[in-house]
C-alpha atoms as a PDB file:
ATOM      1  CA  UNK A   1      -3.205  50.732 -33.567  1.00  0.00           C
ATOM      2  CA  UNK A   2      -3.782  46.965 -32.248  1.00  0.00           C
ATOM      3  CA  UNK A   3      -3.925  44.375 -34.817  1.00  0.00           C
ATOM      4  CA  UNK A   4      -7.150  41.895 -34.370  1.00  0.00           C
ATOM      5  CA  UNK A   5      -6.631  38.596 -33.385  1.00  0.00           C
ATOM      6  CA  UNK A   6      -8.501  37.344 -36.664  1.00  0.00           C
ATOM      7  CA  UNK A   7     -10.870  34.021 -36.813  1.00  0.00           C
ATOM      8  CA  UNK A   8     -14.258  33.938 -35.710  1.00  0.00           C
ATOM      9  CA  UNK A   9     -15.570  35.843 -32.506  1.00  0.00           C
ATOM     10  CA  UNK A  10     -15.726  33.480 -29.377  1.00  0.00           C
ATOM     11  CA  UNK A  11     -19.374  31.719 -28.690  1.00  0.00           C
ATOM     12  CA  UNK A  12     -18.106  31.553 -25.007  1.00  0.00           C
ATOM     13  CA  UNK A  13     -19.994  33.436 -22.132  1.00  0.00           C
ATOM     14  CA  UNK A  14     -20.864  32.553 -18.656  1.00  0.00           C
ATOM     15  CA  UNK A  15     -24.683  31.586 -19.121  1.00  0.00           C
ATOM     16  CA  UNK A  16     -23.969  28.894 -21.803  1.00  0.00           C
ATOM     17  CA  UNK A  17     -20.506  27.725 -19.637  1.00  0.00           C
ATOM     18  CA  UNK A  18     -23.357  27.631 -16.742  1.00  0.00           C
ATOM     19  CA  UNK A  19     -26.158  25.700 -18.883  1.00  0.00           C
ATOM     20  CA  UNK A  20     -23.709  22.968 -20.013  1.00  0.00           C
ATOM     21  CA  UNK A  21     -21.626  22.647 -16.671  1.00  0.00           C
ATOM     22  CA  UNK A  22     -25.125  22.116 -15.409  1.00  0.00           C
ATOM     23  CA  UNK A  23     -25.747  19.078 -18.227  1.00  0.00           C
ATOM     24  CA  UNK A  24     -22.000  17.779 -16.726  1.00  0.00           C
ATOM     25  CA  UNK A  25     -23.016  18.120 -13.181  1.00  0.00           C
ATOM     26  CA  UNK A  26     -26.459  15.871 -13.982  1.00  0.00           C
ATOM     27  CA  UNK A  27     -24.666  12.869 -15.515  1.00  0.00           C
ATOM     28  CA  UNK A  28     -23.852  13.780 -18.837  1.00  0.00           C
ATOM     29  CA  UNK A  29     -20.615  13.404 -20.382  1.00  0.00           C
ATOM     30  CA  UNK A  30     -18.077  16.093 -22.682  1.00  0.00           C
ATOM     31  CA  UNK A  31     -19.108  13.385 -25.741  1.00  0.00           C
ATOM     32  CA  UNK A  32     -22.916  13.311 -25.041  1.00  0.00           C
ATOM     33  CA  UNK A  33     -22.992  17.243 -24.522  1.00  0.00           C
ATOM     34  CA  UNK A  34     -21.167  18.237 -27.724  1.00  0.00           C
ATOM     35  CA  UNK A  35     -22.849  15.709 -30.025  1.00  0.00           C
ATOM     36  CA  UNK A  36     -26.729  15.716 -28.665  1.00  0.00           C
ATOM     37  CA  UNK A  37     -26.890  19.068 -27.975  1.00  0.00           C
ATOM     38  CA  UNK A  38     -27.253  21.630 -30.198  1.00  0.00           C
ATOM     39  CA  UNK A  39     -26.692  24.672 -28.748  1.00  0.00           C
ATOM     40  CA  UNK A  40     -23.459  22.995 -27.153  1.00  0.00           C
ATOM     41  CA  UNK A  41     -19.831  23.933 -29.065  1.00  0.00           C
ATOM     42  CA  UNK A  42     -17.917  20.932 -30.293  1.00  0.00           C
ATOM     43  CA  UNK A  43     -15.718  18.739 -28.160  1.00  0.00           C
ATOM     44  CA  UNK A  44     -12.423  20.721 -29.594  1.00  0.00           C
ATOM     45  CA  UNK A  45     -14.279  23.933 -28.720  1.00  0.00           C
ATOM     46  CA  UNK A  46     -15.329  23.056 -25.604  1.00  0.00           C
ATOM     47  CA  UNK A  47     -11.470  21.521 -24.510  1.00  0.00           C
ATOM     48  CA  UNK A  48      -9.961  25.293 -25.946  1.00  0.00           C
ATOM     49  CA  UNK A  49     -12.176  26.948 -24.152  1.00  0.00           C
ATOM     50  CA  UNK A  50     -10.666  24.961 -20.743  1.00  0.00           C
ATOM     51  CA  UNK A  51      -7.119  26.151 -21.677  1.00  0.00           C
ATOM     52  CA  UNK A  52      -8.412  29.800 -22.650  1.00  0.00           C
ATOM     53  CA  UNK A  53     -11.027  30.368 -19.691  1.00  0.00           C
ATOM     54  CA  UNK A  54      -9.883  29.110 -15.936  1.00  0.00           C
ATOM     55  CA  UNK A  55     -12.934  30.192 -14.905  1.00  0.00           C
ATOM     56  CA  UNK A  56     -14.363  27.724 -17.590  1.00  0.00           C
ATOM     57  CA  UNK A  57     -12.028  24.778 -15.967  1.00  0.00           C
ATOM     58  CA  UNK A  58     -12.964  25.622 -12.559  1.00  0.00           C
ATOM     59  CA  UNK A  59     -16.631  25.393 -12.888  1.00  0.00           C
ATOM     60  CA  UNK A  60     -15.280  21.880 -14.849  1.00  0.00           C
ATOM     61  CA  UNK A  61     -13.941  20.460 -11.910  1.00  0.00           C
ATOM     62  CA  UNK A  62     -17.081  21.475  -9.782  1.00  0.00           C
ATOM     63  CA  UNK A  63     -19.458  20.055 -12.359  1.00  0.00           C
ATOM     64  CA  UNK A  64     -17.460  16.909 -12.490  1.00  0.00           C
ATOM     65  CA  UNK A  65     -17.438  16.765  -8.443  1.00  0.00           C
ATOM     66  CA  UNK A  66     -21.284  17.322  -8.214  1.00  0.00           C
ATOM     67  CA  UNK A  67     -21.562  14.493 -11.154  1.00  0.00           C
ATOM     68  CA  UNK A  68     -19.748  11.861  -8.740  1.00  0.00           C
ATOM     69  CA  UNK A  69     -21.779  12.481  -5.731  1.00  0.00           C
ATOM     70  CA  UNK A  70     -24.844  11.921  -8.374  1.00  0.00           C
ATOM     71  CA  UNK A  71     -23.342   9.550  -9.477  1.00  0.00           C
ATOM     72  CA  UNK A  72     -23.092   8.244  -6.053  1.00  0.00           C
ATOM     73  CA  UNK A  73     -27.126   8.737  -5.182  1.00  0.00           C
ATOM     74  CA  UNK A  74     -27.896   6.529  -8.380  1.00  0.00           C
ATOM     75  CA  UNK A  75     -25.590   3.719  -7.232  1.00  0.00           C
ATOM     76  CA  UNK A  76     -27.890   3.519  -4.571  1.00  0.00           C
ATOM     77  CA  UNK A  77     -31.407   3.568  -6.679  1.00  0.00           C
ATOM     78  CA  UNK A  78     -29.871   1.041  -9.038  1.00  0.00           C
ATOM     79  CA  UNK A  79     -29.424  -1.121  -5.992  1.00  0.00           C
ATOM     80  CA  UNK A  80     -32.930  -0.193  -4.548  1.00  0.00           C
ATOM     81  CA  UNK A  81     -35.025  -1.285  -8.083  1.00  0.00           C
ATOM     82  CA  UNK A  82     -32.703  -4.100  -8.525  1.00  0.00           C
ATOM     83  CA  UNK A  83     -35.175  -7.219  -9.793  1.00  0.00           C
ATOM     84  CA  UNK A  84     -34.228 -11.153  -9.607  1.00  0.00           C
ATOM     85  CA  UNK A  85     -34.979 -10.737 -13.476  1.00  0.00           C
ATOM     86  CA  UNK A  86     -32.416  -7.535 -14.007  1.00  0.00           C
ATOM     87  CA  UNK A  87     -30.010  -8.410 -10.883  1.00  0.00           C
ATOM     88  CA  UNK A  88     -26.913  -9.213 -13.894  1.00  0.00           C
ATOM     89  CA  UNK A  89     -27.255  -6.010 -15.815  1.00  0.00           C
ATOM     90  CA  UNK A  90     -27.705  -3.751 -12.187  1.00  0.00           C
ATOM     91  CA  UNK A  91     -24.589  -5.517 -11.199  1.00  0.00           C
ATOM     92  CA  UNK A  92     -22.643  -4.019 -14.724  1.00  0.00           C
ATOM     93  CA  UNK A  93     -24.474  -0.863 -14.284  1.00  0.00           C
ATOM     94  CA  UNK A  94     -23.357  -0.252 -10.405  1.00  0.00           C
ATOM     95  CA  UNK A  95     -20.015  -1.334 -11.164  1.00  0.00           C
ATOM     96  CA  UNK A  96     -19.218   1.024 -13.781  1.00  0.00           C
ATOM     97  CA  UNK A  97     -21.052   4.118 -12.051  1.00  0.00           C
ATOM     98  CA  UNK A  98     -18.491   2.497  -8.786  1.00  0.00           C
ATOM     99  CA  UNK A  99     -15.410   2.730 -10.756  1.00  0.00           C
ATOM    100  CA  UNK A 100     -16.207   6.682 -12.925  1.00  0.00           C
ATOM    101  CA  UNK A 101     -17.445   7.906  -8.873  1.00  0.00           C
ATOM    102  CA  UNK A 102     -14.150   6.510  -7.689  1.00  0.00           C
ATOM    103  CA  UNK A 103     -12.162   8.203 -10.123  1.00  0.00           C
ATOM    104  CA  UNK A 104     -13.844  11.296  -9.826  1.00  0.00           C
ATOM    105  CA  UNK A 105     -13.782  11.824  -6.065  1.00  0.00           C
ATOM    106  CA  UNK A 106     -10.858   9.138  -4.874  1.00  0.00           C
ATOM    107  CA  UNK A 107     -10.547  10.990  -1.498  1.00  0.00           C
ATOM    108  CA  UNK A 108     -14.406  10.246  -0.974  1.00  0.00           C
ATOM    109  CA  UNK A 109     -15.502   7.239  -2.953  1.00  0.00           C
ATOM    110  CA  UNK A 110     -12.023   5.588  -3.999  1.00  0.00           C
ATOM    111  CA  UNK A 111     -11.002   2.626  -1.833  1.00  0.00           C
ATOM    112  CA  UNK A 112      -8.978   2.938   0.965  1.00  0.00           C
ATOM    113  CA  UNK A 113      -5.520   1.243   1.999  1.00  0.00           C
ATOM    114  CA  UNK A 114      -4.963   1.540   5.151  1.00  0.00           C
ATOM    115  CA  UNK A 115      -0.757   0.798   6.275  1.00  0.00           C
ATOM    116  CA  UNK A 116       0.309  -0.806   9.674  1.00  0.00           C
ATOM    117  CA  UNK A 117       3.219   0.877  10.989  1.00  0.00           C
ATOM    118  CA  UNK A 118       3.288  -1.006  13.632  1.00  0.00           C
ATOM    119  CA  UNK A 119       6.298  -3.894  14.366  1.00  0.00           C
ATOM    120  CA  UNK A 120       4.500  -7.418  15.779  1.00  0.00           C
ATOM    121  CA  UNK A 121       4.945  -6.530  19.138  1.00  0.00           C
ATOM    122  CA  UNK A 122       3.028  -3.141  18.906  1.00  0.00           C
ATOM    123  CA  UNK A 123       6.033  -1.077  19.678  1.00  0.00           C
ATOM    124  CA  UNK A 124       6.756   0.447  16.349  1.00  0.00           C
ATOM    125  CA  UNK A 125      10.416  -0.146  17.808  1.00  0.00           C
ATOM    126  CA  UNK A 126      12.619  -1.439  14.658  1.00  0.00           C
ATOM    127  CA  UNK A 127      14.288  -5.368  15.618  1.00  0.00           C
ATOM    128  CA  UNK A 128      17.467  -4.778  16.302  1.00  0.00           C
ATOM    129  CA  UNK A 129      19.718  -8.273  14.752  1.00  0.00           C
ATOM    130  CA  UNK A 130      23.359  -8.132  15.934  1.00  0.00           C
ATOM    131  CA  UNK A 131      25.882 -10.505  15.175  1.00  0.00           C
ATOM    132  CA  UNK A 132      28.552 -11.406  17.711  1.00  0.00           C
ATOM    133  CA  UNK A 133      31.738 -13.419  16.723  1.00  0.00           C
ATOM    134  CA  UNK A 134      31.983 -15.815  19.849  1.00  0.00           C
ATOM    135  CA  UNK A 135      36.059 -17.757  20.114  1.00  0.00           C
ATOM    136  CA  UNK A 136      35.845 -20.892  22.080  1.00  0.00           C
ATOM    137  CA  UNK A 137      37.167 -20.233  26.098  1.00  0.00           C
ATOM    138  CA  UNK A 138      35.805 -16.585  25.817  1.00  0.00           C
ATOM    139  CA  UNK A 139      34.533 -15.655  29.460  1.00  0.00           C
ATOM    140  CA  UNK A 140      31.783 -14.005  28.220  1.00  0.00           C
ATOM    141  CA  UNK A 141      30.201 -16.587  25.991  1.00  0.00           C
ATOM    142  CA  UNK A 142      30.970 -19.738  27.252  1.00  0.00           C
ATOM    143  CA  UNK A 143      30.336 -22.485  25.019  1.00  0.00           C
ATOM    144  CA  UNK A 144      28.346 -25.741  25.520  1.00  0.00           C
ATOM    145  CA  UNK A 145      29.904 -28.990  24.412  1.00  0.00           C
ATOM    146  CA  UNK A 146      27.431 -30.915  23.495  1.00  0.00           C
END
């Protein structure tokens, strides 16, 4: 006979990991959807359930992907409203939506270094430096006295 695990039953099913990946997805943050909402787990609850349920983790990582390119879409309506009378508080609010997009998606909102591997001349061929020992009266070298 198997023993029982024990504790409470789990809350977790796919409809409410749906509703709040949904919430996520929209804007909302982990804190904001365990606090405000009450038919939300706690934040402890909801980080178990990430370790316990992959499927839980991978509709994470797609809520939090769909939540950068929103993010994205507001940058641009904060921009679009911006007044001469709110210009200073748009400014804090687009750069903090810049920096949480860029985190989220680097590969499609984070800035971009770009490397030249090219040498000066465009050759990408390395400078080659060689030191030669030159002895007065060598035929090969000859030296200017000057």
């Amino acid at each position: 006979m198997a023993q029982s695990k024990g504790g409470r039953p789990t809350k977790y099913n796919e409809e409410l990991a749906d509703r709040m990946m949904i919430e996520i997805a929209s804007g909302m943050s982990v804190r904001a959807l365990c606090e405000d909402l009450e038919w939300t787990p706690d934040k402890k609850t909801f980080y178990t359930w990430m370790f316990k349920h992959p499927e839980f983790l991978h509709k994470y990582d797609v809520a939090k992907a769909a939540q950068a390119h929103w993010g994205a879409e507001l940058i641009e309506e904060i921009a679009d409203n911006a007044t001469p009378e709110t210009v200073q508080v748009d400014k804090l609010r687009l750069e903090a939506r810049k920096w949480t997009t860029a985190r989220l998606l680097p590969k499609k909102y984070g800035d971009r270094t770009q490397l030249d591997h090219n040498s000066s001349d465009g050759s990408f061929a390395p400078t080659v430096v060689q030191n030669v020992i030159v002895r007065p009266g060598d035929a090969d070298y000859p030296v200017s006295n000057s």
